[in-house]
C-alpha atoms as a PDB file:
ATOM      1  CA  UNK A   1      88.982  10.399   3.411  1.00  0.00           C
ATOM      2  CA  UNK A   2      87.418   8.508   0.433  1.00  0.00           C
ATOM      3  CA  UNK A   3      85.706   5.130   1.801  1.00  0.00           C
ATOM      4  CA  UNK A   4      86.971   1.657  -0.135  1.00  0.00           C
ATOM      5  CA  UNK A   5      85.040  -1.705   0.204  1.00  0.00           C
ATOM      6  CA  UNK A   6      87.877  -4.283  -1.933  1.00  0.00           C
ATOM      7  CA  UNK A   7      85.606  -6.825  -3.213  1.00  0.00           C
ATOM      8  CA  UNK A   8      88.029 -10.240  -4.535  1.00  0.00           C
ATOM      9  CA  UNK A   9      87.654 -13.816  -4.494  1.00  0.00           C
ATOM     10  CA  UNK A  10      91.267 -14.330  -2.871  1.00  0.00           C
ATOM     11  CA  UNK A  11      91.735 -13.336   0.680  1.00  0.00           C
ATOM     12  CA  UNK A  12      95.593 -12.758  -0.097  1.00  0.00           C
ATOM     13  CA  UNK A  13      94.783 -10.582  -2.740  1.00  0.00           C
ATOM     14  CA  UNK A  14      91.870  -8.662  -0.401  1.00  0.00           C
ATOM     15  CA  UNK A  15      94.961  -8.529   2.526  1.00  0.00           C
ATOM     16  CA  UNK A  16      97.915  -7.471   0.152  1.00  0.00           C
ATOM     17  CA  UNK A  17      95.667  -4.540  -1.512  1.00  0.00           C
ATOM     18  CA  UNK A  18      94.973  -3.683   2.199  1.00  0.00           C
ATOM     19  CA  UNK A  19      98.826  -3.153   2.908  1.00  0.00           C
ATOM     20  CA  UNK A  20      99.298  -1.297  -0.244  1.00  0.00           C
ATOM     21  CA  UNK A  21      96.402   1.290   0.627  1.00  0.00           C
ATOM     22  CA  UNK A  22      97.697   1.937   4.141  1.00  0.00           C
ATOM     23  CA  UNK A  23     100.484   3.371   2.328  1.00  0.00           C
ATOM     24  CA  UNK A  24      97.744   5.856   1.327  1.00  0.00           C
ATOM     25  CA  UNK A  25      96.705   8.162   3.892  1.00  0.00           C
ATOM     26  CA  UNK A  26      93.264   9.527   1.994  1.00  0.00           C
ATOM     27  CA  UNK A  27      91.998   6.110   1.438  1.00  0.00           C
ATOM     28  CA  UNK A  28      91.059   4.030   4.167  1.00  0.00           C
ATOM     29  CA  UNK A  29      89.616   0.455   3.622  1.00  0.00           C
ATOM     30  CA  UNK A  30      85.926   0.170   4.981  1.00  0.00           C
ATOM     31  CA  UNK A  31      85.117  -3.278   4.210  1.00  0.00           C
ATOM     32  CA  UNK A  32      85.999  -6.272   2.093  1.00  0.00           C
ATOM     33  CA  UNK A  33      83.793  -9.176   0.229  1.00  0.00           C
ATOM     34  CA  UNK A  34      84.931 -12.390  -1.284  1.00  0.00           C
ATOM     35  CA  UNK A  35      81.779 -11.923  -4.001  1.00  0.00           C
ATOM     36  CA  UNK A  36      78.701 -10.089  -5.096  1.00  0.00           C
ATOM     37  CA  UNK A  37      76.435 -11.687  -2.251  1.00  0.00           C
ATOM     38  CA  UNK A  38      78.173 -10.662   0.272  1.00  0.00           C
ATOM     39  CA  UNK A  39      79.064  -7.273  -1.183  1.00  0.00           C
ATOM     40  CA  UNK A  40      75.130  -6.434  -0.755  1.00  0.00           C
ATOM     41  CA  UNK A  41      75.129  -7.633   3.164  1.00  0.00           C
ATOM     42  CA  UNK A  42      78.424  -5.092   3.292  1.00  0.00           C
ATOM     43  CA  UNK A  43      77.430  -2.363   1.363  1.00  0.00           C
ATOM     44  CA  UNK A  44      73.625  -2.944   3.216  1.00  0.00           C
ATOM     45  CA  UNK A  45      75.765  -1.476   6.441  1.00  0.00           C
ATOM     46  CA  UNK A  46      78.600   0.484   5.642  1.00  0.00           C
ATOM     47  CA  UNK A  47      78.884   3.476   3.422  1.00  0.00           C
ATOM     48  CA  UNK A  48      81.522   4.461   1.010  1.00  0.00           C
ATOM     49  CA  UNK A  49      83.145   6.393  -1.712  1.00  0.00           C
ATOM     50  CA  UNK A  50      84.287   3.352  -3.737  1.00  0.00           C
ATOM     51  CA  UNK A  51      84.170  -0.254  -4.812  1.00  0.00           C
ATOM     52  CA  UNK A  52      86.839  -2.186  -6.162  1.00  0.00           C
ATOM     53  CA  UNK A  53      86.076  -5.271  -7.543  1.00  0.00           C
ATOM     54  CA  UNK A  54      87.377  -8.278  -9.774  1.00  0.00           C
ATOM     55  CA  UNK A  55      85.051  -9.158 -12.599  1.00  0.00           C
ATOM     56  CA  UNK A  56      84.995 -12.638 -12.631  1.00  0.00           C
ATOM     57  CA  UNK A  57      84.298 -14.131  -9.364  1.00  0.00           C
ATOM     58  CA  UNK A  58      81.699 -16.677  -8.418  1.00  0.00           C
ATOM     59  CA  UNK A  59      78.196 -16.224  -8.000  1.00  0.00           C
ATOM     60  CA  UNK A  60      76.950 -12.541  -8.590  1.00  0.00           C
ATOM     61  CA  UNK A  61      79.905 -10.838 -10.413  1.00  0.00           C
ATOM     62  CA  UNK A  62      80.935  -9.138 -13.627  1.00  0.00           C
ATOM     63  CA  UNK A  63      78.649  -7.230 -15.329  1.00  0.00           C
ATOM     64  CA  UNK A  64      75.645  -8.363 -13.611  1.00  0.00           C
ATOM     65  CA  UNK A  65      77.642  -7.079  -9.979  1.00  0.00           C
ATOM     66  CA  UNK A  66      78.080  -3.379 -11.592  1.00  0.00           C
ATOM     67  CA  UNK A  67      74.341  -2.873 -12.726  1.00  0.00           C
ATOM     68  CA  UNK A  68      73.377  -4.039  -9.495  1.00  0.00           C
ATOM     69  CA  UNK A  69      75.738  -1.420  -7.260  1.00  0.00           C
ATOM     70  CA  UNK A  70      74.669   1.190 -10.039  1.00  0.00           C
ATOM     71  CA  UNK A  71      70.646   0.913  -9.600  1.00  0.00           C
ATOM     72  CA  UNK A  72      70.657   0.240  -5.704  1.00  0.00           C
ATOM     73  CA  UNK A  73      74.110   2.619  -4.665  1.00  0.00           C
ATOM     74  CA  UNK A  74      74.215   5.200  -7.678  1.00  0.00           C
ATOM     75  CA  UNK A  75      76.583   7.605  -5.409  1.00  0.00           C
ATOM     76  CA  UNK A  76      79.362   4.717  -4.679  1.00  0.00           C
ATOM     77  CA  UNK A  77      81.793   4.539  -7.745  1.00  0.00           C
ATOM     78  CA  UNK A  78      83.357   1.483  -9.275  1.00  0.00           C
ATOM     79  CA  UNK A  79      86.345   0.864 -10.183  1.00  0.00           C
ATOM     80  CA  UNK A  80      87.093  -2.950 -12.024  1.00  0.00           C
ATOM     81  CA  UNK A  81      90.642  -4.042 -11.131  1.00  0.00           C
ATOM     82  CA  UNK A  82      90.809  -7.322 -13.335  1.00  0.00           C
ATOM     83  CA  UNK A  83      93.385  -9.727 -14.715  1.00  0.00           C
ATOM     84  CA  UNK A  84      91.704  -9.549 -18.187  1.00  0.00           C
ATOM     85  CA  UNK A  85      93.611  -7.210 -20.392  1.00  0.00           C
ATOM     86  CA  UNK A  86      90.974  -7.883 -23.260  1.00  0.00           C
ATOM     87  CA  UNK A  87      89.319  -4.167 -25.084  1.00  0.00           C
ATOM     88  CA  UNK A  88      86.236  -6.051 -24.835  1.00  0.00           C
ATOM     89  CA  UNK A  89      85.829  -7.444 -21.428  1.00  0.00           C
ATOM     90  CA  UNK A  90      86.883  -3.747 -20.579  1.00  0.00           C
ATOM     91  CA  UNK A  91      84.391  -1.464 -22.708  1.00  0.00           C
ATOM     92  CA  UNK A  92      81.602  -4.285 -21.343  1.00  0.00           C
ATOM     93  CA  UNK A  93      82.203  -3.494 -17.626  1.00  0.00           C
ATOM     94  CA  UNK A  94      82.416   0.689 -18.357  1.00  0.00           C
ATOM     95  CA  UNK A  95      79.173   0.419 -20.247  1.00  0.00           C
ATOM     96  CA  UNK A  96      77.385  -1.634 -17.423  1.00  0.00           C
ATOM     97  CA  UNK A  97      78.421   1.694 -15.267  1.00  0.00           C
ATOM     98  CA  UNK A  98      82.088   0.957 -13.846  1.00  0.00           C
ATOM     99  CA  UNK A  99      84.145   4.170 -13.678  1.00  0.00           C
ATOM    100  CA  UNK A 100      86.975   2.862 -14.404  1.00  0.00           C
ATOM    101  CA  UNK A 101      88.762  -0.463 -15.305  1.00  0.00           C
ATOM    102  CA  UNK A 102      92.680  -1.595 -14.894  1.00  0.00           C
ATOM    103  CA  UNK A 103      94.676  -4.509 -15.066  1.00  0.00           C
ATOM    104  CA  UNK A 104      96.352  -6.768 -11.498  1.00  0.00           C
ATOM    105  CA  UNK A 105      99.552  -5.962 -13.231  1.00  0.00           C
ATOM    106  CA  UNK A 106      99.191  -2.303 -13.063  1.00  0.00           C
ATOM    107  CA  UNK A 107     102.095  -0.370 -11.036  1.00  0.00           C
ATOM    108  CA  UNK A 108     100.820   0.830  -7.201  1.00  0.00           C
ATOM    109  CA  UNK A 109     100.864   4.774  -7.730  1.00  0.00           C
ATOM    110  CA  UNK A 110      98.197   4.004 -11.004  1.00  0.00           C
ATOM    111  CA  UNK A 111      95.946   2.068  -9.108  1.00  0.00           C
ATOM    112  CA  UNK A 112      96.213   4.483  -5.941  1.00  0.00           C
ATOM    113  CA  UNK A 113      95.564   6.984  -8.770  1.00  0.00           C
ATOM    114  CA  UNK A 114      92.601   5.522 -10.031  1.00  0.00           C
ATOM    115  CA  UNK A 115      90.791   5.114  -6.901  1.00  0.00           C
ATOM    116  CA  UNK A 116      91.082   9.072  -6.367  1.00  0.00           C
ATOM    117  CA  UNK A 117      90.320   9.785  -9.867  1.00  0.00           C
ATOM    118  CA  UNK A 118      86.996   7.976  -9.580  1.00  0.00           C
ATOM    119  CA  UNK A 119      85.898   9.271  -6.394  1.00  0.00           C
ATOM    120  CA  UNK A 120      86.151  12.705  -7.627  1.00  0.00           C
ATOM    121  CA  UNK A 121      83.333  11.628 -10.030  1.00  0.00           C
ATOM    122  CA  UNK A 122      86.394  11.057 -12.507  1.00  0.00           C
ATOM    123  CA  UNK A 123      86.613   8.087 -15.160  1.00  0.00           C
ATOM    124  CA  UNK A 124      89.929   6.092 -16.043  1.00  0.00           C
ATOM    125  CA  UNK A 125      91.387   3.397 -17.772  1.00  0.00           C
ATOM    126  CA  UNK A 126      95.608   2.685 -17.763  1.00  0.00           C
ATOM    127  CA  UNK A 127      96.925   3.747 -21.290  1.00  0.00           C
ATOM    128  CA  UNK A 128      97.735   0.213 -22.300  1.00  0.00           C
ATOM    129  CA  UNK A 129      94.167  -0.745 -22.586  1.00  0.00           C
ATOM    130  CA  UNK A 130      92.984   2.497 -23.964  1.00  0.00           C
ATOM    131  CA  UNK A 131      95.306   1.461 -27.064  1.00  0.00           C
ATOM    132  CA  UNK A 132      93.461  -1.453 -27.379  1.00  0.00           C
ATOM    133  CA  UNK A 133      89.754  -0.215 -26.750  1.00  0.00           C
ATOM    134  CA  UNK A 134      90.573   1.812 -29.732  1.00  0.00           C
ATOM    135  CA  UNK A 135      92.383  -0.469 -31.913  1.00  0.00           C
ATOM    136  CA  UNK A 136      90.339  -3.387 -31.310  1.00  0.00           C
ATOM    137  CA  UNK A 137      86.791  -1.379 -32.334  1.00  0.00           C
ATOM    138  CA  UNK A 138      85.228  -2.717 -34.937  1.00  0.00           C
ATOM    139  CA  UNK A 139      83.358  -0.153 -37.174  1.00  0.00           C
ATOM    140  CA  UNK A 140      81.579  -2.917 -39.131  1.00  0.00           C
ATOM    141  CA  UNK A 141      79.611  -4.227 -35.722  1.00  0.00           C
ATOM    142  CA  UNK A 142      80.395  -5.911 -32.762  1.00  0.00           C
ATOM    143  CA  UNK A 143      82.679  -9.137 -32.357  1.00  0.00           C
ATOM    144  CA  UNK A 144      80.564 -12.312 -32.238  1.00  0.00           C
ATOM    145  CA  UNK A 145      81.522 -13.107 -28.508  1.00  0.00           C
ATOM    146  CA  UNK A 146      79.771  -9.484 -27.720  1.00  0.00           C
ATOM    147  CA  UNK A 147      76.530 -11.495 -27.787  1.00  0.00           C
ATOM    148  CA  UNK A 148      77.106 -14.046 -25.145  1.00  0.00           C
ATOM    149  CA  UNK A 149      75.538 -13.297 -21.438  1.00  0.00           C
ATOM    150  CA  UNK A 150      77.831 -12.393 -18.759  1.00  0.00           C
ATOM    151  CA  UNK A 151      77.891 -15.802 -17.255  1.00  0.00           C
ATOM    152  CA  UNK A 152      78.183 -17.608 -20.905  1.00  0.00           C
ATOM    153  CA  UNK A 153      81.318 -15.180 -21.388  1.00  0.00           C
ATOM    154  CA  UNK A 154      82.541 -16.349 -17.960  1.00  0.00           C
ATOM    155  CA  UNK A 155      82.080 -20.007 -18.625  1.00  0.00           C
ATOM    156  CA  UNK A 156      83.751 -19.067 -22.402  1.00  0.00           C
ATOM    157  CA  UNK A 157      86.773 -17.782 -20.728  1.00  0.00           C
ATOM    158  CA  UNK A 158      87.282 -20.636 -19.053  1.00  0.00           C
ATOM    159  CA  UNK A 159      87.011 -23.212 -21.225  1.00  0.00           C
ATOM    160  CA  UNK A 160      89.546 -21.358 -23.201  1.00  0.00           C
ATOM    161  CA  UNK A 161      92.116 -21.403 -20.695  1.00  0.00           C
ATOM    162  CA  UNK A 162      91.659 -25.269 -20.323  1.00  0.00           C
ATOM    163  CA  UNK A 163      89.016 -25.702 -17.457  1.00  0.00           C
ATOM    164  CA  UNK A 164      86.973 -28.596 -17.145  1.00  0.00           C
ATOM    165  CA  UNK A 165      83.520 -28.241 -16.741  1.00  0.00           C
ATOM    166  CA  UNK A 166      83.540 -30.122 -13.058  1.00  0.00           C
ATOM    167  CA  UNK A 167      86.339 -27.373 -12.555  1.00  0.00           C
ATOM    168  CA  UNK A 168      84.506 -24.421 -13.471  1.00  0.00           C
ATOM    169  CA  UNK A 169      81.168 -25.453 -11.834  1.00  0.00           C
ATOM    170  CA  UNK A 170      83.012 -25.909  -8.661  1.00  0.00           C
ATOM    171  CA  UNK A 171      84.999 -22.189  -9.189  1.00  0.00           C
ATOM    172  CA  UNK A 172      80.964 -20.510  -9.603  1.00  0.00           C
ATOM    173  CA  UNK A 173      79.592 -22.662  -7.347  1.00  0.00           C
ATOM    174  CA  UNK A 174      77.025 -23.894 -10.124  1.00  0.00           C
ATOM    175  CA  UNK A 175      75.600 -27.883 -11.233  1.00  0.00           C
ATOM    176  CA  UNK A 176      77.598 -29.962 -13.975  1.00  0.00           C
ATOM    177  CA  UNK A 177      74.555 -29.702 -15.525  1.00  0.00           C
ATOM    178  CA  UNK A 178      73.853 -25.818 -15.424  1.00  0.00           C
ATOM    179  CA  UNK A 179      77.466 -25.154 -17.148  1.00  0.00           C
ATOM    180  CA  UNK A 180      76.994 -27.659 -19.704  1.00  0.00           C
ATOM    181  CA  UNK A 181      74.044 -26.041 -20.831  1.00  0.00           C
ATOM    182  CA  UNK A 182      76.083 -22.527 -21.108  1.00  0.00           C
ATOM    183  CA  UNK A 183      78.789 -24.494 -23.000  1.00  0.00           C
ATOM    184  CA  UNK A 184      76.245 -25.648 -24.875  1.00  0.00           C
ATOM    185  CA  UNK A 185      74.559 -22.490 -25.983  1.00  0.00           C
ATOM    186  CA  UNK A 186      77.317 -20.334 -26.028  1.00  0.00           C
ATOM    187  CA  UNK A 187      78.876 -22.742 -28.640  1.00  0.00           C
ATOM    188  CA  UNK A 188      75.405 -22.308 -30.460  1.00  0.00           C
ATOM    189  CA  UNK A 189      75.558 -18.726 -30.953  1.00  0.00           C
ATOM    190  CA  UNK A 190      79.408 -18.947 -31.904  1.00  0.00           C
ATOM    191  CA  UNK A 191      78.993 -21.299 -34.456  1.00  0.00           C
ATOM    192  CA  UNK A 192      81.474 -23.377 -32.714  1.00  0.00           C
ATOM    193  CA  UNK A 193      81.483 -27.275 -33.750  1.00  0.00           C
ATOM    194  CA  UNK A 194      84.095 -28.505 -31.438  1.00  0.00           C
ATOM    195  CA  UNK A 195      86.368 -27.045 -28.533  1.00  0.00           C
ATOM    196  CA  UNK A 196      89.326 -25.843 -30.276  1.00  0.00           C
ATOM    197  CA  UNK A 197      87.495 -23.915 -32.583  1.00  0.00           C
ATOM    198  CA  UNK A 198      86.432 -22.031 -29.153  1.00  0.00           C
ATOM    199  CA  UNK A 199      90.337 -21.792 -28.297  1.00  0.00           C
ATOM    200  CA  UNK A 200      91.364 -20.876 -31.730  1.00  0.00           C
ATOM    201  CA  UNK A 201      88.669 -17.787 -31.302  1.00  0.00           C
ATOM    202  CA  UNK A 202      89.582 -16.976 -28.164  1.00  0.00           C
ATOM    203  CA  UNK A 203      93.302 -16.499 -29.099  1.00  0.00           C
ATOM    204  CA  UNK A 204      92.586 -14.535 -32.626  1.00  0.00           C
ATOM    205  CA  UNK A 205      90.549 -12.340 -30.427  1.00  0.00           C
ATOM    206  CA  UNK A 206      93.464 -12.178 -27.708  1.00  0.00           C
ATOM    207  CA  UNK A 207      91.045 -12.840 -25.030  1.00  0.00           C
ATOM    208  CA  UNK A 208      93.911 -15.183 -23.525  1.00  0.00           C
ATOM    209  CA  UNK A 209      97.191 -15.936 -24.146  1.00  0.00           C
ATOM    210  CA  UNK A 210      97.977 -17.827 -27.341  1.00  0.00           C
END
């Protein structure tokens, strides 16, 4: 039986990917967390096989959530299941030490698939966004938004798909003042001089949809 801890922000998401799995009779759901703190009280008392997690979630999350399940649990395997589509935001979360990454939109059997794939020690990624790890490489060196921190990328993504900043410090549970100053340095080290140059990057680099 391999042993799944579904770690999501949405309760409704956490209860429909419980009535999917049941469907599976080798996978049986262990526990559940709405975010990276309480992932380390579950994972402190229940063993598994494998975590599923979103990547961008409040508090502890995204890359920052992997390395930490990596260096404390190096026997549980991760698999992202995320609603970003993006090469980048993919290849970021495989080399922080996921095992495998797929999109909300991807059909049952794949992610059932996945889940056994990775706790056989196995890696995977859905076809669709192996096309566009490869495609969207860049042989020259690494796309400028490469350099931001995990929670600058976070508060980048949002901007770009119209959040305020009152809106996105409520959604990470952080100060007005602590997300201006990530707006504020991630649109140093872009170069940015206003917010629709961010948007205009954000859709040339089809981090969202344009």
């Amino acid at each position: 039986m391999i042993r799944l801890i579904i770690v999501d922000d949405h309760a409704i998401v956490r209860h429909g990917l419980k009535q999917l799995l049941a469907f599976a009779p080798d996978i049986g759901v262990v526990g559940e967390a709405g975010g990276g703190e309480e992932l380390q009280q579950v994972l402190g008392r229940t063993d598994c096989d494998v975590v599923q997690l979103d990547m961008n979630m409040p508090g502890l999350a995204g890359v920052e959530l992997i390395k930490w399940i990596c260096d404390t649990h190096p026997h549980v395997a991760i698999l992202v299941l995320s609603m970003h589509v993006e090469g980048q935001i993919a290849s970021r979360a495989l080399k922080a030490g996921a095992s495998g990454y797929l999109t909300k939109d991807s059909e049952p059997e794949i992610l059932i698939g996945a889940i056994r794939k990775v706790a056989q020690g196995g890696r995977f990624i859905d076809a669709a966004l192996v096309e566009t790890l490869v495609f969207d490489h860049d042989p020259a060196g690494s796309a400028p938004h490469e350099g931001l921190s995990e929670r600058e990328l976070q508060v980048f993504l949002m901007l770009a798909a119209g959040k305020t900043i009152s809106e996105i410090a409520s959604a990470l549970f952080l100060s007005i003042k602590t997300v201006s100053t990530h707006k504020f340095r991630l649109m140093r080290k872009m170069n940015f001089q206003t917010s629709t140059d961010l948007v205009r990057y954000a859709i040339r680099h089809r981090l969202i949809d344009g």
